[in-house]
Protein backbone atom coordinates (compact mmCIF):
# COMPACT_ATOMS: atom_id res chain seq x y z
CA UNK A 1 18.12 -5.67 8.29
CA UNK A 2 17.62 -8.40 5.72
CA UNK A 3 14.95 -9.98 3.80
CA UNK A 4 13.12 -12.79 4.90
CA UNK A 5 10.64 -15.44 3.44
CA UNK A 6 7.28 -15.55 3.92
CA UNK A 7 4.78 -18.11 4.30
CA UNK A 8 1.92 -20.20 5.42
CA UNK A 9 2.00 -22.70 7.72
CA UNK A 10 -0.45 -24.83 5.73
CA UNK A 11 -1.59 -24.70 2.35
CA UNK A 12 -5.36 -23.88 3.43
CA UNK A 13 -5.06 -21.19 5.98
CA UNK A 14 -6.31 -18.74 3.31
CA UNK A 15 -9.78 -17.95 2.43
CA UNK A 16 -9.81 -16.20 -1.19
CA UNK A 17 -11.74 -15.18 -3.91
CA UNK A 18 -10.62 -14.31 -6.97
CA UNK A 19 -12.10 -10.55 -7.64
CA UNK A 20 -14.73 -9.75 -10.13
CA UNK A 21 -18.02 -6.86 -10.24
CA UNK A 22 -19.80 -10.03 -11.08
CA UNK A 23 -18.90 -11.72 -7.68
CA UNK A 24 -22.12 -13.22 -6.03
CA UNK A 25 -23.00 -10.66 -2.74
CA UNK A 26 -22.72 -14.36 -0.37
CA UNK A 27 -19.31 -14.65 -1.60
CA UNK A 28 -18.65 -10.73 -0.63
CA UNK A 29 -19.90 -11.19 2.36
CA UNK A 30 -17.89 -14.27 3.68
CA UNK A 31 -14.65 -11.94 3.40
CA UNK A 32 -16.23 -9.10 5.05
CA UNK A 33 -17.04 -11.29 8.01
CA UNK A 34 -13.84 -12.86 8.42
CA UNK A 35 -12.15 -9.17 8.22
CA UNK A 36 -10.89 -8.36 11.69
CA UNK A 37 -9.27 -4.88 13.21
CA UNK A 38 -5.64 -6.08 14.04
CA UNK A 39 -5.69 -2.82 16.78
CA UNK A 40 -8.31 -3.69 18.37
CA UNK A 41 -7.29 -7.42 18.82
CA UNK A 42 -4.21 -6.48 20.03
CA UNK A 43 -5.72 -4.36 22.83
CA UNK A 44 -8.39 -6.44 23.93
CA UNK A 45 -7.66 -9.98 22.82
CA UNK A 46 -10.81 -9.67 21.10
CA UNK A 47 -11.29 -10.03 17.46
CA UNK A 48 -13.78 -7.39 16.22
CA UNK A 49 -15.49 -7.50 12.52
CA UNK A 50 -14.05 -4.30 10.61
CA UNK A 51 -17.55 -3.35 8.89
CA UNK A 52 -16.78 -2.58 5.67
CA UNK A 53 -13.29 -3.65 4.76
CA UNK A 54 -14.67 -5.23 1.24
CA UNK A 55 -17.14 -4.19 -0.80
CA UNK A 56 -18.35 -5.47 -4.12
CA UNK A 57 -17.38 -2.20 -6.16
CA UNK A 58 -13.58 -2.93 -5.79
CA UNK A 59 -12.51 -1.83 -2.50
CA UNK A 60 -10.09 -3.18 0.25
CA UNK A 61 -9.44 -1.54 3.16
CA UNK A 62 -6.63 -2.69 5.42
CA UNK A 63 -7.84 -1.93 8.85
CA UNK A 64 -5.79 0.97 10.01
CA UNK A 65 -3.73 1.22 6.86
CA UNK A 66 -5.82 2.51 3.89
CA UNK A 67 -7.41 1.57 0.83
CA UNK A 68 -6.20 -0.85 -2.23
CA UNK A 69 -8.52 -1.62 -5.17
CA UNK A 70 -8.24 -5.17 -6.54
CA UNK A 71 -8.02 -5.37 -10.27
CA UNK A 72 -10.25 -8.22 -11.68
CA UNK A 73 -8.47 -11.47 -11.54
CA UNK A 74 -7.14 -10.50 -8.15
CA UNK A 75 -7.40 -12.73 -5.19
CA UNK A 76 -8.80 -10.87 -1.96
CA UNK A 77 -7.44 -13.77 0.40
CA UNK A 78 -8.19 -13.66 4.67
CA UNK A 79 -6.04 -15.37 7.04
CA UNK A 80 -8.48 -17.30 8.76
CA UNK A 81 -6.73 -17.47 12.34
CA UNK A 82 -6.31 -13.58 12.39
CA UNK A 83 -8.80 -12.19 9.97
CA UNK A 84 -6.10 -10.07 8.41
CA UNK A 85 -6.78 -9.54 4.41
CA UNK A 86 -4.16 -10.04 1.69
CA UNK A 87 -4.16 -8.71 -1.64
CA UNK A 88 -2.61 -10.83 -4.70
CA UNK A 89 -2.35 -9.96 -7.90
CA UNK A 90 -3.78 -11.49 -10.26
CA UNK A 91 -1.16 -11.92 -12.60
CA UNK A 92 0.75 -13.47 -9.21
CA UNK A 93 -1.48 -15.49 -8.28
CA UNK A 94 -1.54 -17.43 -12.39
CA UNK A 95 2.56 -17.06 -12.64
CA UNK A 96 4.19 -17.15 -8.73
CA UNK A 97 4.18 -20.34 -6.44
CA UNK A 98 0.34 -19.78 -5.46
CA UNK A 99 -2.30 -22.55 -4.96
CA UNK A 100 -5.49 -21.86 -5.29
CA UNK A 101 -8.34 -23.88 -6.06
């Protein structure tokens, strides 16, 4: 098997929000509503919220996978056609080919 390249298909199909304990609870709570169970989805055809997959005290949970907790300067991002979260590192997203506004 060999590597491949990964991508986006446009340069705004990401929702993110670079990580901080100071981050406003509105902000927190767009990302946990666009969060969605991949398992479920791919059961039912129906995208369901996963209730608690970010939380302002610095933890991500990858439906079905575990736990990560963002550093600050991290950028929680959320594909917004699949609701599946993405972690980037902070020192990625200032040094790598990432846009962000």
């Amino acid at each position: 098997m060999a590597t491949k390249t990964l991508g986006t298909n446009a340069n705004n199909s990401l929702v993110a929000l670079p990580y901080s304990p100071a981050n406003l609870d509105a902000d927190i709570a767009t990302l946990q509503q666009m969060i969605f169970d991949d398992q479920v989805e791919s059961r039912s055809g129906v995208q369901r919220i996963y209730p608690g997959a970010f939380v302002k005290q610095g933890q991500l949970y990858i439906p079905n996978r575990g736990y990560l907790t963002p550093l600050v300067g991290d950028y929680i991002a959320v594909d917004v056609a699949t609701g599946w979260p993405i972690l980037v590192s902070g020192y990625a997203a200032a040094n790598g080919p990432y846009t962000h506004t």
